[in-house]
Protein backbone atom coordinates (compact mmCIF):
# COMPACT_ATOMS: atom_id res chain seq x y z
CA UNK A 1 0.00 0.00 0.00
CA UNK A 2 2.64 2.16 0.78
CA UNK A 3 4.67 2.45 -2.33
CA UNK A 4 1.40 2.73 -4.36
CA UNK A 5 0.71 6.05 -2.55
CA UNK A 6 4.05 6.78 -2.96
CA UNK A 7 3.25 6.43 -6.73
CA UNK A 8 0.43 8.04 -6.74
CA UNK A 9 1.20 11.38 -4.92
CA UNK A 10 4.55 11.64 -6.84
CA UNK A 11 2.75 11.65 -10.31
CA UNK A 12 -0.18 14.24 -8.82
CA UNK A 13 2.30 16.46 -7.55
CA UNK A 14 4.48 16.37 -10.78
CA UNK A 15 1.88 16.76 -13.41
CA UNK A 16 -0.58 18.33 -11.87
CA UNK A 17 0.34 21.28 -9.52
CA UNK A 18 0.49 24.32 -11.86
CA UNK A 19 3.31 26.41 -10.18
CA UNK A 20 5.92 28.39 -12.00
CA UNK A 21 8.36 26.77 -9.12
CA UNK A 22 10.12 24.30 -10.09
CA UNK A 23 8.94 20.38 -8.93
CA UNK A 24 12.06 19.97 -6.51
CA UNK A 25 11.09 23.76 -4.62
CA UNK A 26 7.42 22.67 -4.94
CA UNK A 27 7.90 19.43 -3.30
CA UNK A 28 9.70 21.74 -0.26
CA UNK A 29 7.15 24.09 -0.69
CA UNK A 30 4.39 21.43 0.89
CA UNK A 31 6.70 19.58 2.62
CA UNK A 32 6.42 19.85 6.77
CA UNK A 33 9.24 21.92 7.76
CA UNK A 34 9.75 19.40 10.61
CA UNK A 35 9.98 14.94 10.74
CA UNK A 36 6.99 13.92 12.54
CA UNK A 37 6.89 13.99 16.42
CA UNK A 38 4.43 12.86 18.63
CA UNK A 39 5.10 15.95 21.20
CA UNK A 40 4.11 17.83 18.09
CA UNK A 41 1.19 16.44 17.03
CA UNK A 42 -1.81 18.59 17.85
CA UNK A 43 -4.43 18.00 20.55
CA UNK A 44 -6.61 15.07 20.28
CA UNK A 45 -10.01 15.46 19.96
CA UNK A 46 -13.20 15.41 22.48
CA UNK A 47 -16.26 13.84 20.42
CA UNK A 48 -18.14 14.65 23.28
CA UNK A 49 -17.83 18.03 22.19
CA UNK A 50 -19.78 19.26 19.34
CA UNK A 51 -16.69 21.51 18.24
CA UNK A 52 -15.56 19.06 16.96
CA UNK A 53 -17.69 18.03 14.56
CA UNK A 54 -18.52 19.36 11.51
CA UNK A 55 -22.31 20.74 11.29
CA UNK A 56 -23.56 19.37 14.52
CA UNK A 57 -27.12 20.76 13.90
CA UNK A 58 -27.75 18.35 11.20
CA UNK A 59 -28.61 15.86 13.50
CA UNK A 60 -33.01 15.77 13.28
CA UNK A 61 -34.78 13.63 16.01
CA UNK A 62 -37.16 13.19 12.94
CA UNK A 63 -35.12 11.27 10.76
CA UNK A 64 -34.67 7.53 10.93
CA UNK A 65 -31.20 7.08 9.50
CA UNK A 66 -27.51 8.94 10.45
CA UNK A 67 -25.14 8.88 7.56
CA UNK A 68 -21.42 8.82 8.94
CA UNK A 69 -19.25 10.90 6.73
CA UNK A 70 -15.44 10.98 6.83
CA UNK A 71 -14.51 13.77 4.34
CA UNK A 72 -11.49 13.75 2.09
CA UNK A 73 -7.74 15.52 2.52
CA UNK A 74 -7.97 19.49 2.58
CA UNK A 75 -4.77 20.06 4.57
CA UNK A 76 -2.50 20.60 1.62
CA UNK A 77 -0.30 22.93 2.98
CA UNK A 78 1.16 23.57 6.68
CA UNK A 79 4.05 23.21 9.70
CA UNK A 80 2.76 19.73 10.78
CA UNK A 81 1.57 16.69 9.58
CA UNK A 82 -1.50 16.31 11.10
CA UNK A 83 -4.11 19.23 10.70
CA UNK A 84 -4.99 21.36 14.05
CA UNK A 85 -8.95 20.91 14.95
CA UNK A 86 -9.02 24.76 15.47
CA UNK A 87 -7.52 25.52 11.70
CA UNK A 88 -10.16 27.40 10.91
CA UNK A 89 -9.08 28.11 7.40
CA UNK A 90 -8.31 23.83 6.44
CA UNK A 91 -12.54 23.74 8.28
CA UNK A 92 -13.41 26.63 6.33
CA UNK A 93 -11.98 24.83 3.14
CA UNK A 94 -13.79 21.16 4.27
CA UNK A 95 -17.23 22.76 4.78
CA UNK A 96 -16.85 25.35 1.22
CA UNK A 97 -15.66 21.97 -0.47
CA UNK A 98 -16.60 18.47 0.31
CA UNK A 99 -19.47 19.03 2.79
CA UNK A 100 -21.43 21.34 0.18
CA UNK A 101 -20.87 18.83 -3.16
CA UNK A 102 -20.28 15.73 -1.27
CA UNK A 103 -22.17 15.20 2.21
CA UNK A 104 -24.73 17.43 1.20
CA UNK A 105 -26.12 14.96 -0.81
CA UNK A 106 -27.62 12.91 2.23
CA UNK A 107 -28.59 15.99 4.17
CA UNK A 108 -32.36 16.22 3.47
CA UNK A 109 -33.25 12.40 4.52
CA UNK A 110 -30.22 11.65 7.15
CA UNK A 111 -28.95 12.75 10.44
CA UNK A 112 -25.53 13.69 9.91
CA UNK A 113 -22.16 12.80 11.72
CA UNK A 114 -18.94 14.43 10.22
CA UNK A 115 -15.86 14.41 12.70
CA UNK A 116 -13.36 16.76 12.62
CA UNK A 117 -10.23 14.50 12.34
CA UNK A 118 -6.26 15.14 12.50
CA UNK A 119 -5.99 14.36 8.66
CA UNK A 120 -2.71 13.86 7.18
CA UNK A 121 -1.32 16.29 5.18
CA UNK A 122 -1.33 15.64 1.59
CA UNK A 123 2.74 14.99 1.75
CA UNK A 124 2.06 12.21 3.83
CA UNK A 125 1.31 10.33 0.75
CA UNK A 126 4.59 11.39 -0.73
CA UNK A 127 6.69 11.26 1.96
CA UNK A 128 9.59 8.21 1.76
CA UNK A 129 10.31 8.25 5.73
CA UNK A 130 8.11 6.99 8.43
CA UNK A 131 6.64 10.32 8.42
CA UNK A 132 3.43 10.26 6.20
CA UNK A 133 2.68 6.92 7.44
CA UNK A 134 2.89 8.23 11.56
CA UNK A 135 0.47 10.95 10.48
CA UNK A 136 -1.92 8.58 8.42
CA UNK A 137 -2.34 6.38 11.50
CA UNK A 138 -3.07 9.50 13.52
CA UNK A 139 -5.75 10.66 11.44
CA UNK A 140 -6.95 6.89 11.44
CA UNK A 141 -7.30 6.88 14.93
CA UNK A 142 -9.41 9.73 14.77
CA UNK A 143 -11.62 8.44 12.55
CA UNK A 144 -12.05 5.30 14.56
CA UNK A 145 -12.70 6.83 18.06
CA UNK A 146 -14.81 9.35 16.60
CA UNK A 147 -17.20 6.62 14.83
CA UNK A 148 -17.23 4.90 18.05
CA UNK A 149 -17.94 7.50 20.37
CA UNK A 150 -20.75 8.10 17.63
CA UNK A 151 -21.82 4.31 17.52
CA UNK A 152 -22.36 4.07 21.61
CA UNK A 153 -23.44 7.71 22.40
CA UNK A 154 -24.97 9.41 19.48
CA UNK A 155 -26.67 6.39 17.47
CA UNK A 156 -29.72 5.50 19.44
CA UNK A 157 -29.96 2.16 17.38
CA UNK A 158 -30.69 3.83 13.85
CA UNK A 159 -29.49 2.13 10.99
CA UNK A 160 -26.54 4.13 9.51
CA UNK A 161 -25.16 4.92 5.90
CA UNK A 162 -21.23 5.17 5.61
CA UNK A 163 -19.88 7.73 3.01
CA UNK A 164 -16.32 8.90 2.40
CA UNK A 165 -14.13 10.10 -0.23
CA UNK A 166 -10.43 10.19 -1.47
CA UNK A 167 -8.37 10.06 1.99
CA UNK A 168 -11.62 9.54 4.46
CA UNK A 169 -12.39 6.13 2.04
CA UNK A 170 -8.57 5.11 2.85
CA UNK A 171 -9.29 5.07 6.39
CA UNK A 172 -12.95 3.82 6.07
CA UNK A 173 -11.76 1.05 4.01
CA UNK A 174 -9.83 -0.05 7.03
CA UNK A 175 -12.58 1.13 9.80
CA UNK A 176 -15.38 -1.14 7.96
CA UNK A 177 -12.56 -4.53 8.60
CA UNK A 178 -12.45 -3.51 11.90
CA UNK A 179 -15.82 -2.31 13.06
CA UNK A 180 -17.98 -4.87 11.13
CA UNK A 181 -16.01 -7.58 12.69
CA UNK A 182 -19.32 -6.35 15.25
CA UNK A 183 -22.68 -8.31 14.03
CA UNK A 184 -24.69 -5.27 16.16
CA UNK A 185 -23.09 -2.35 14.00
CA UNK A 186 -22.93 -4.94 11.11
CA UNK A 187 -26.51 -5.33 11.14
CA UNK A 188 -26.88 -1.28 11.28
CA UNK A 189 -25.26 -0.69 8.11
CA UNK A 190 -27.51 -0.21 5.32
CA UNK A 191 -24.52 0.66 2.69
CA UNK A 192 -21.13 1.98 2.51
CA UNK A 193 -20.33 4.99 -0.27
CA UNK A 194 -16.43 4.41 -0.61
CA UNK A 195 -15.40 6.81 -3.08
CA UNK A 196 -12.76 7.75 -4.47
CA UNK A 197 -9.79 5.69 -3.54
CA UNK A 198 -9.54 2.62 -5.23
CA UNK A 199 -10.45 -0.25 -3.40
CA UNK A 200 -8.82 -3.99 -4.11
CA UNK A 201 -11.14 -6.63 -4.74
CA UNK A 202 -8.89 -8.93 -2.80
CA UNK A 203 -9.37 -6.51 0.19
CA UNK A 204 -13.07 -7.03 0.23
CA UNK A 205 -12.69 -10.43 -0.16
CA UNK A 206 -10.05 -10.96 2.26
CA UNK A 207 -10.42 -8.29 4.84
CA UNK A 208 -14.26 -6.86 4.94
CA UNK A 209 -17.23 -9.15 5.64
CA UNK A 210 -19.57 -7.66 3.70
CA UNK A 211 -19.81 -7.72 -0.14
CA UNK A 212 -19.70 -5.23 -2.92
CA UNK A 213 -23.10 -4.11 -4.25
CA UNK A 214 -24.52 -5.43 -7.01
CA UNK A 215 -27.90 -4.03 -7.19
CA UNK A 216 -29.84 -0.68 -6.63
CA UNK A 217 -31.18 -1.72 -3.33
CA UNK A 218 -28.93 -4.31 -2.03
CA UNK A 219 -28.06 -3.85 2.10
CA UNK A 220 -24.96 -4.24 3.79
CA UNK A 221 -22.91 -4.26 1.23
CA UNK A 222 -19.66 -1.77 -0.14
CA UNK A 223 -20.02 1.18 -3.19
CA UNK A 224 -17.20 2.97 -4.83
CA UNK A 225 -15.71 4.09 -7.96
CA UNK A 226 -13.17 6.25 -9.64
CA UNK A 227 -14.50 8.78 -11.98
CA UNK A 228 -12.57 9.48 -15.19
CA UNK A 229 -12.15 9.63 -19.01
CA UNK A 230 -11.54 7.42 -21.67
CA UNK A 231 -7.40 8.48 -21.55
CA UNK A 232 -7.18 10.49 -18.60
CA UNK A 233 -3.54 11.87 -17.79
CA UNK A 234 -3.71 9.69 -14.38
CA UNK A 235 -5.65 7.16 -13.59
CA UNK A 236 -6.08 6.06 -9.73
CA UNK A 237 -7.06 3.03 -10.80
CA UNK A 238 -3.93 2.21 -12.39
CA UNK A 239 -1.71 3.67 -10.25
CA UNK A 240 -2.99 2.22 -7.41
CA UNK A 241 -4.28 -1.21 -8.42
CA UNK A 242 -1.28 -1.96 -10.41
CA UNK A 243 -2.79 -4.45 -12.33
CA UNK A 244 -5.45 -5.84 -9.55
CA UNK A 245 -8.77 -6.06 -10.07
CA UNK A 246 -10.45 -2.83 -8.45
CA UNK A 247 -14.27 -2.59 -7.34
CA UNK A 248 -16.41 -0.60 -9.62
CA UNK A 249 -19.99 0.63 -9.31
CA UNK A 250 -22.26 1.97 -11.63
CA UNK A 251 -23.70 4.63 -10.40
CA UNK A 252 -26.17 5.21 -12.84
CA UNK A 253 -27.32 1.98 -13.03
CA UNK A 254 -26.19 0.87 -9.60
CA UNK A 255 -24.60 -2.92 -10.95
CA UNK A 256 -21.28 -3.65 -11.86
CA UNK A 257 -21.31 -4.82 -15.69
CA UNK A 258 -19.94 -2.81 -18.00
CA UNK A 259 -23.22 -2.12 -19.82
CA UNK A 260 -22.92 2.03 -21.23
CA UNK A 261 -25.62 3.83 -18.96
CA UNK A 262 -26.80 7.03 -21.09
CA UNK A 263 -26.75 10.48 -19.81
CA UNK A 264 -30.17 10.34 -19.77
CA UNK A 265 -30.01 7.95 -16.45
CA UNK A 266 -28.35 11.31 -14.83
CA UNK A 267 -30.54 12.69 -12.13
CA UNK A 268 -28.75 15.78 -11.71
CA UNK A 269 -25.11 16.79 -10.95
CA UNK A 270 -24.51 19.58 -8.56
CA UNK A 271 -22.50 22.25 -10.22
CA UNK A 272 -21.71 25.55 -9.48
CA UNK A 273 -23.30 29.03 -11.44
CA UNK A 274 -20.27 30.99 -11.98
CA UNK A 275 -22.67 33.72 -13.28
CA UNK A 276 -25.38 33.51 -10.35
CA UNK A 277 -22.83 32.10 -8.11
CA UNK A 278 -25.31 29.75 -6.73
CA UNK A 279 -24.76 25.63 -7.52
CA UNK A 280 -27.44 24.42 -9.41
CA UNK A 281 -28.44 20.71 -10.03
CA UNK A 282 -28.01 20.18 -14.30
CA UNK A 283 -29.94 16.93 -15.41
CA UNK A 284 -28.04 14.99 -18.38
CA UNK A 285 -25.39 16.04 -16.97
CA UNK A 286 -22.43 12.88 -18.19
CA UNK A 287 -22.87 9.17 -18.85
CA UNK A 288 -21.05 6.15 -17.37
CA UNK A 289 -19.74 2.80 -18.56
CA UNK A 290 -16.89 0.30 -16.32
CA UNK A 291 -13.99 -0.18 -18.16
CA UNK A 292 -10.76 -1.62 -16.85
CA UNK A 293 -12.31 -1.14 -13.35
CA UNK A 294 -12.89 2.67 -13.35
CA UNK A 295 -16.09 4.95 -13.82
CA UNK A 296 -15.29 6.02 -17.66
CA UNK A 297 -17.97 9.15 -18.46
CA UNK A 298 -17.68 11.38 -21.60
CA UNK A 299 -16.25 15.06 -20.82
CA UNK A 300 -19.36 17.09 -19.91
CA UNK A 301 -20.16 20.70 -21.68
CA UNK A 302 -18.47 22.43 -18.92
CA UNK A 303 -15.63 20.71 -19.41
CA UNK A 304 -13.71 23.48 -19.81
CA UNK A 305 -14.38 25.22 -16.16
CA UNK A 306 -13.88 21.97 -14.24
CA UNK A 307 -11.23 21.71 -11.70
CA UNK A 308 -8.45 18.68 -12.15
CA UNK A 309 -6.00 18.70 -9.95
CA UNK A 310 -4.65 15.29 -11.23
CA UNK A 311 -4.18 16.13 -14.23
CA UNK A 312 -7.19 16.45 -17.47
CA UNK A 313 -9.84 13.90 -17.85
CA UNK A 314 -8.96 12.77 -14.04
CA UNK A 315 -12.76 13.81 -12.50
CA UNK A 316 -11.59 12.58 -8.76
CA UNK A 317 -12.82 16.13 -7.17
CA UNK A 318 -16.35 15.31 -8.91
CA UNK A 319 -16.64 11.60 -7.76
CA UNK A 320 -20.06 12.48 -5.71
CA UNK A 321 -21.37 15.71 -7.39
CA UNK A 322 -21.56 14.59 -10.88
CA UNK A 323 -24.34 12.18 -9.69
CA UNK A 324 -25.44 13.63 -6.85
CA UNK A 325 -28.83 13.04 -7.00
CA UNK A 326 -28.72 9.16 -8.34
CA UNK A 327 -27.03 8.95 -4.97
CA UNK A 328 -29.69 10.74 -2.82
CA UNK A 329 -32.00 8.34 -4.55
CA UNK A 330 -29.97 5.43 -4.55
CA UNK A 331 -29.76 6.44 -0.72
CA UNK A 332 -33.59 6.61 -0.09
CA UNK A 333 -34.12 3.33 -2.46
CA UNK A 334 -31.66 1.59 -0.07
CA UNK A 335 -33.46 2.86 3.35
CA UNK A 336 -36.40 1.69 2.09
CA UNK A 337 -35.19 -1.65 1.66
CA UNK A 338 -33.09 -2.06 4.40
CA UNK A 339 -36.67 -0.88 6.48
CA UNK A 340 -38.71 -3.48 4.76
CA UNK A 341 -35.97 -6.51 5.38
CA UNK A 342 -36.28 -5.27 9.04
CA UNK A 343 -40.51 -5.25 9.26
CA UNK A 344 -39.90 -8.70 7.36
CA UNK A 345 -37.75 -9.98 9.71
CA UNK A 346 -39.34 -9.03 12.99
CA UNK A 347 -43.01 -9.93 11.71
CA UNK A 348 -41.17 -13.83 10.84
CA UNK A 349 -39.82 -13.58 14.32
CA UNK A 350 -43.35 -12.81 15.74
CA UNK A 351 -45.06 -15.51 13.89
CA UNK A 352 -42.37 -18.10 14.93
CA UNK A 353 -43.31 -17.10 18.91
CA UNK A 354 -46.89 -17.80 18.05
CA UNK A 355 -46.16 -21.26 16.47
């Protein structure tokens, strides 16, 4: 794992960081002044405290589900290697960024949990030492105690929804092995949205014990994909599956053949109005087909005013938004189910008392 993130981060940062600097001063330039000590690392958090978590009102007595969402890396830059909880500018940049076009997706059905966490900085995933990988673990253990603290005191036995992206799905691929190892929180997990980091097949297999999903409103089971185009500059599904099978979902059509889905399957993608300045939802917006494991679409219209930070035809940024609303739906279509198993279930148990 580690010298496919080495891979990985070395090829982002070299194609893709436009800088008149050259890639040696850039690679100082987001480097941590300082190796990685644990005196240095900042305070670890209280999830007892609502400071630390990310939108803490979202959290409706009214609703029946909680969606647990561990957002992806927006520490780029800094002194350390793990962000500070009271960096208000690397907050400011998670709720402008991934909580608007990512989380925001679940907001109007869910309750919502969304930790703050000591994420790595992106150089951790360059880093050759024992440095990145220190901080990585750090920000791990976050993750975990927050999702526990959340399981035993904030749950109140609702089922839940997992959903993370890019460096929260690295450390919720690892969270689901451990935690679902429990048949209680097993049996509370109606799906998991793992997006953006390419997930082994052989890791699911081998490591999770739960399945990928297959269908539109299959339970307990694993999502994710890796949205790009037909040649994209980099591809995280070749850099990091080097040659493994990776898991791929359809999200237009929810299975995992590689059957071409039209646009016309797009419920909306959330985009923003550079002219109103207000993100609208655009139906049609891109079409889907698997190929060689990864979410192939055709560049949209607005091609042209999309961000890609790894590099053209790499949509990584866009993983959730471009189908933002198939996944709201997908979301309610899988509630539904996973609520129907469950009246199923305990009217069978019922009617085996009374025989």
């Amino acid at each position: 794992m580690k010298t496919s993130l080495l891979k990985l981060s070395i090829l982002i940062i070299n194609c893709t960081l436009l800088t008149s600097c050259s890639r040696l001063s850039l690679m100082v330039f987001i480097k941590p002044p300082v190796k990685f000590q644990t005196e240095k690392v900042p305070p670890a958090p209280d999830y007892s405290d609502h400071n630390n978590w990310h939108k803490p009102h979202l959290r409706g007595e009214d609703k029946t589900t909680d969606v647990f969402y561990v957002h992806p890396t927006t520490y780029i830059t800094g002194k350390g290697w793990n962000q500070a909880l009271d960096d208000e500018h690397v907050n400011w940049r998670t709720r402008v960024l991934p909580l608007n076009y990512q989380a925001a997706t679940f907001y109007k059905d869910c309750r919502m949990f969304i930790p703050k966490y000591r994420q790595a900085i992106f150089y951790s995933f360059v880093d050759k030492k024992e440095n990145g990988k220190k901080a990585l673990e750090v920000a791990y253990q976050d993750v975990r105690k927050a999702f526990y603290y959340y399981i035993e005191h904030l749950n109140e036995g609702r089922p839940f929804i997992l959903a993370a992206h890019s460096q929260g799905s690295y450390h919720s691929q690892r969270l689901l092995a451990e935690v679902l190892q429990d048949s209680l929180i097993k049996s509370k997990l109606i799906v998991a949205y793992v997006l953006g980091w390419p997930i082994k097949e052989h890791y699911v297999k081998e490591s999770l014990p739960i399945g990928v999903c297959s269908t539109a409103t299959q339970t307990g089971c694993l999502v994710s994909w890796n949205t790009e185009s037909g040649n994209p500059k980099l591809s995280l599904v070749e850099k990091i599956g080097e040659g493994e099978p990776i898991v791929c979902v359809n999200p237009l059509s929810w299975n995992l053949d590689t059957t071409y889905v039209s646009k016309t399957e797009n419920l909306g993608a959330l985009q923003p109005n550079k002219k109103t300045k207000i993100d609208e939802i655009i139906l049609d917006y891109c079409d889907a087909k698997i190929e060689n494991d990864a979410l192939k679409i055709t560049p949209p219209a607005n091609q042209s005013t999309l961000q890609m930070p790894m590099g053209k035809g790499n949509y990584h940024l866009y993983d959730y938004s471009f189908f933002f609303q198939n996944i709201r739906e997908n979301a309610r279509d899988r509630i539904q189910a996973y609520e129907q198993s469950k009246r199923h279930s305990e009217a069978q148990s019922r009617l085996n008392l009374q025989e």
